[in-house]
Protein backbone atom coordinates (compact mmCIF):
# COMPACT_ATOMS: atom_id res chain seq x y z
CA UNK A 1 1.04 -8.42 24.33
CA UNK A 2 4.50 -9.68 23.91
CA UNK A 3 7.75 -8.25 24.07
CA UNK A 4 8.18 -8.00 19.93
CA UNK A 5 5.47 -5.78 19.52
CA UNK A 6 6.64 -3.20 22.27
CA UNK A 7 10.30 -3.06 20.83
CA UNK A 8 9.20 -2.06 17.52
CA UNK A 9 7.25 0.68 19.53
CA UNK A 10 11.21 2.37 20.16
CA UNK A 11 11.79 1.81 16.99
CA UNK A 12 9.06 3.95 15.60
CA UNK A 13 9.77 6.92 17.91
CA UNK A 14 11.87 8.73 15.60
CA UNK A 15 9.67 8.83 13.00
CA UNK A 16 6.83 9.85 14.94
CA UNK A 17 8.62 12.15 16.51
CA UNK A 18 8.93 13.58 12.59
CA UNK A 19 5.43 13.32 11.76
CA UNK A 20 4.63 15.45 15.01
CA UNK A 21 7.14 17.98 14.02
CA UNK A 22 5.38 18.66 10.75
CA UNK A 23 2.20 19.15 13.06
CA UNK A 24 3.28 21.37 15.72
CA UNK A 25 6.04 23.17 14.03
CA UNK A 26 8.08 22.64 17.03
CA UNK A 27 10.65 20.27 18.26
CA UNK A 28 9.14 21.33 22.04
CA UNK A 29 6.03 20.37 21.43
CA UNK A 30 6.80 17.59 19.05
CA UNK A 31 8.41 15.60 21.82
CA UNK A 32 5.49 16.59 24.08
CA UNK A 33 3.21 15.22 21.92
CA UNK A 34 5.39 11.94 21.07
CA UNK A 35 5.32 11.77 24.94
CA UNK A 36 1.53 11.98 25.17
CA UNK A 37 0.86 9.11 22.41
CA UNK A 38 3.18 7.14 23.88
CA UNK A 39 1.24 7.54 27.47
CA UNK A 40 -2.00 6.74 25.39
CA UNK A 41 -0.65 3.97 23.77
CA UNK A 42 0.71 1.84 26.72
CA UNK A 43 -2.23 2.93 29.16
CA UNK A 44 -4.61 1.42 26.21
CA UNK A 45 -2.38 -1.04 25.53
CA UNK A 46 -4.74 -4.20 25.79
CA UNK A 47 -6.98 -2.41 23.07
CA UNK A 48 -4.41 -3.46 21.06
CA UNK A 49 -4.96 -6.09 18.66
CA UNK A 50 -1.85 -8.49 17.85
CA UNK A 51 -1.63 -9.20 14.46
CA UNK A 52 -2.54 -5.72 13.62
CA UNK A 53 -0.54 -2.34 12.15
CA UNK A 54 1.38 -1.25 15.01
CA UNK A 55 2.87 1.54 13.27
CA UNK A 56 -0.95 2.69 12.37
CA UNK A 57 -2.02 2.24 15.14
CA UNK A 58 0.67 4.71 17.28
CA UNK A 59 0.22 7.00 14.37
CA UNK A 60 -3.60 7.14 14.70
CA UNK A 61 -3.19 7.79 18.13
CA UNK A 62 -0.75 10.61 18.16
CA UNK A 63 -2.82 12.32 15.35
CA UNK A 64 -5.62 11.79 17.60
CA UNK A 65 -3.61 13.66 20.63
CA UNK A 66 -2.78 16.51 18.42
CA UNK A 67 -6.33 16.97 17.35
CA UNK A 68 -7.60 16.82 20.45
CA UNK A 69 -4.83 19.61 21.92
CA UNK A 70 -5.66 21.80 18.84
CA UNK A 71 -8.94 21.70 19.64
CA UNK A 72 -8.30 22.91 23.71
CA UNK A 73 -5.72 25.84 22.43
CA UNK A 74 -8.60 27.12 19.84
CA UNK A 75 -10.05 28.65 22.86
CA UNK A 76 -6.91 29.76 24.81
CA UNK A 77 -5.29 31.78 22.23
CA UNK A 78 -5.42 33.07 18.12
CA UNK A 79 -2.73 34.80 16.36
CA UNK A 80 -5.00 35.24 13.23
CA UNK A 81 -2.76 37.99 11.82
CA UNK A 82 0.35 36.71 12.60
CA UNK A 83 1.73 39.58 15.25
CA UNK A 84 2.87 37.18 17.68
CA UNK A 85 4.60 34.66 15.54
CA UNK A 86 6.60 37.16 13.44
CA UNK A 87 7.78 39.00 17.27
CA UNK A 88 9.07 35.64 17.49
CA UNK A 89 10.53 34.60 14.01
CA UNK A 90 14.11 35.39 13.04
CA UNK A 91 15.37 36.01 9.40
CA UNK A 92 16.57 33.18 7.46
CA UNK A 93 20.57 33.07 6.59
CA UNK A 94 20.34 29.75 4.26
CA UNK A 95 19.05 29.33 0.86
CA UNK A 96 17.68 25.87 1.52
CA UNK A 97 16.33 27.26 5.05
CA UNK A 98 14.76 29.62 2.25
CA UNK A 99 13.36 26.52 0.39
CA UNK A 100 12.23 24.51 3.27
CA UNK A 101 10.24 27.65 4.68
CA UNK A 102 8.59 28.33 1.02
CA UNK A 103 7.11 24.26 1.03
CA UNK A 104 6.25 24.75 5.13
CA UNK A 105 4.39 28.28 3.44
CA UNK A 106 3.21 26.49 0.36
CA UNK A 107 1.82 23.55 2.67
CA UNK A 108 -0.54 25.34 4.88
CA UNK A 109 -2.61 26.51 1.71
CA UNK A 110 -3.42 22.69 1.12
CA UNK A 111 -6.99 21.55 2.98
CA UNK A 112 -6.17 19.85 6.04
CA UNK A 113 -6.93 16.57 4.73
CA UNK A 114 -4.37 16.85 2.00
CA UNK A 115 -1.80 18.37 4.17
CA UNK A 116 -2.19 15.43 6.01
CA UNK A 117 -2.27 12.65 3.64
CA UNK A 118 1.25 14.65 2.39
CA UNK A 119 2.43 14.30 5.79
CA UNK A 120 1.53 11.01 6.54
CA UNK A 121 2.51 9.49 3.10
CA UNK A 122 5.80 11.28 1.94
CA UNK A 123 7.19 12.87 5.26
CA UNK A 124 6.32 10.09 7.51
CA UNK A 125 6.54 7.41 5.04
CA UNK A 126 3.51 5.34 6.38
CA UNK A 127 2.22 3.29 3.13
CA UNK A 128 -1.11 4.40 1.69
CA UNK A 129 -2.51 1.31 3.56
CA UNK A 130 -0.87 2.69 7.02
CA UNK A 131 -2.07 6.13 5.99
CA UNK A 132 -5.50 5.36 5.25
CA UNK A 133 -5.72 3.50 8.14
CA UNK A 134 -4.32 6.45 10.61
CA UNK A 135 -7.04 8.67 8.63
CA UNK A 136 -9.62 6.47 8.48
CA UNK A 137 -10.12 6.75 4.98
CA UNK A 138 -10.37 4.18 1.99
CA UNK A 139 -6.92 3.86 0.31
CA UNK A 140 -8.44 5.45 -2.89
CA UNK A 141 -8.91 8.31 -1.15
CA UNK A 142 -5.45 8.57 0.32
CA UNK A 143 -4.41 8.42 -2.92
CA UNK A 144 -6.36 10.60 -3.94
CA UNK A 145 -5.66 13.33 -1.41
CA UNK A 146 -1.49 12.73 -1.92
CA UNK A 147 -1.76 13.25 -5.66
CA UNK A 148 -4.15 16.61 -5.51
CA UNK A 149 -1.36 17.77 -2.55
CA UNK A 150 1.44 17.10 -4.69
CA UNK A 151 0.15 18.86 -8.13
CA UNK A 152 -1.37 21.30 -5.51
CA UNK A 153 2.49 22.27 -4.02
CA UNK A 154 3.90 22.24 -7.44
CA UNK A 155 1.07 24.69 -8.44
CA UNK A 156 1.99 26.86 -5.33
CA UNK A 157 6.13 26.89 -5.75
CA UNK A 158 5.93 27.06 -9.39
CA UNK A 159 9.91 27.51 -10.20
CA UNK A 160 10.99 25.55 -7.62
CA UNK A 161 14.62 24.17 -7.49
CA UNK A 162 14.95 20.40 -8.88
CA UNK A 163 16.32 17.61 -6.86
CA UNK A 164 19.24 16.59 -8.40
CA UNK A 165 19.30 13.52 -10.42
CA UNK A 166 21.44 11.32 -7.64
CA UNK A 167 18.99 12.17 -4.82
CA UNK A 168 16.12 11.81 -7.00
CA UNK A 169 15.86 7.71 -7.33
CA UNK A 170 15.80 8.03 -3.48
CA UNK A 171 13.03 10.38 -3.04
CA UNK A 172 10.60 8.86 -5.57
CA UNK A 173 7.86 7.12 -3.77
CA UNK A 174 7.89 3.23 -3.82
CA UNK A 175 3.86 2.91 -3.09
């Protein structure tokens, strides 16, 4: 593999670093996680195909580490009614941090596979081709899943604030 291929590799670790965030929920064990694909990726290295989606490709394989450590906590640990994480939670000062916690909320009532597609689509901003790819779906059904997410968070949040108008030609997807 040459050089070109392994700088874009740094270039791709902030947003990976966001799309782990959105899984784990923390910045701790985002960068853990980033750390861990990144491990994956260069001891695999020579599966990689040149000429290929790099950026699916490091995506695939940190959704693939995150499954895999979900998986090994099931066993360790379950807060199914929540005791533990409110012990640890901390009341919210800010009206966006008000916002922001409503969508993270609104989000985890979406099937995993449309959570997902959301995450990998919007917050990651992987293409539908990228995401499909990372899923291993067809891009129909990426599609698919984005658009039942979307009218499926606007269902949830009902009144929700609007963007305003000058952030809004920025945050319209360009798919």
């Amino acid at each position: 593999m040459s050089d070109p291929y392994w700088m874009s590799v740094t270039a791709l670790i902030p947003r990976l670093r966001g799309y782990a965030i959105a899984l784990t929920r923390s910045s701790t064990e985002a960068d853990d996680l980033v750390q861990e694909a990144l491990t994956r990726a260069w001891r695999y290295r020579s599966g990689f195909t040149a000429d290929t989606n790099l950026k699916a490709w490091l995506y695939k394989i940190l959704r693939n580490c995150f499954h895999t450590e979900t998986a090994s906590r099931r066993s360790t640990m379950q807060d199914v009614d929540g005791r533990l994480a409110a012990q640890l939670s901390c009341s919210p000062e800010q009206e966006w941090f008000l916002q922001y916690s409503d969508i993270l909320a609104a989000m985890t009532r979406l099937t995993p596979s449309c959570r997902e597609a959301l995450l990998l689509v919007v917050a990651s901003d992987l293409t539908y081709d990228e995401a499909a790819l990372v899923a291993g779906c067809a891009v129909g059904t990426m599609k698919s899943r984005v658009n039942r997410a979307r009218r499926k968070l606007v269902e949830l949040l009902g009144d929700f604030p609007q963007i305003p108008a000058s952030a809004r030609s920025s945050a319209q997807p360009h798919r």
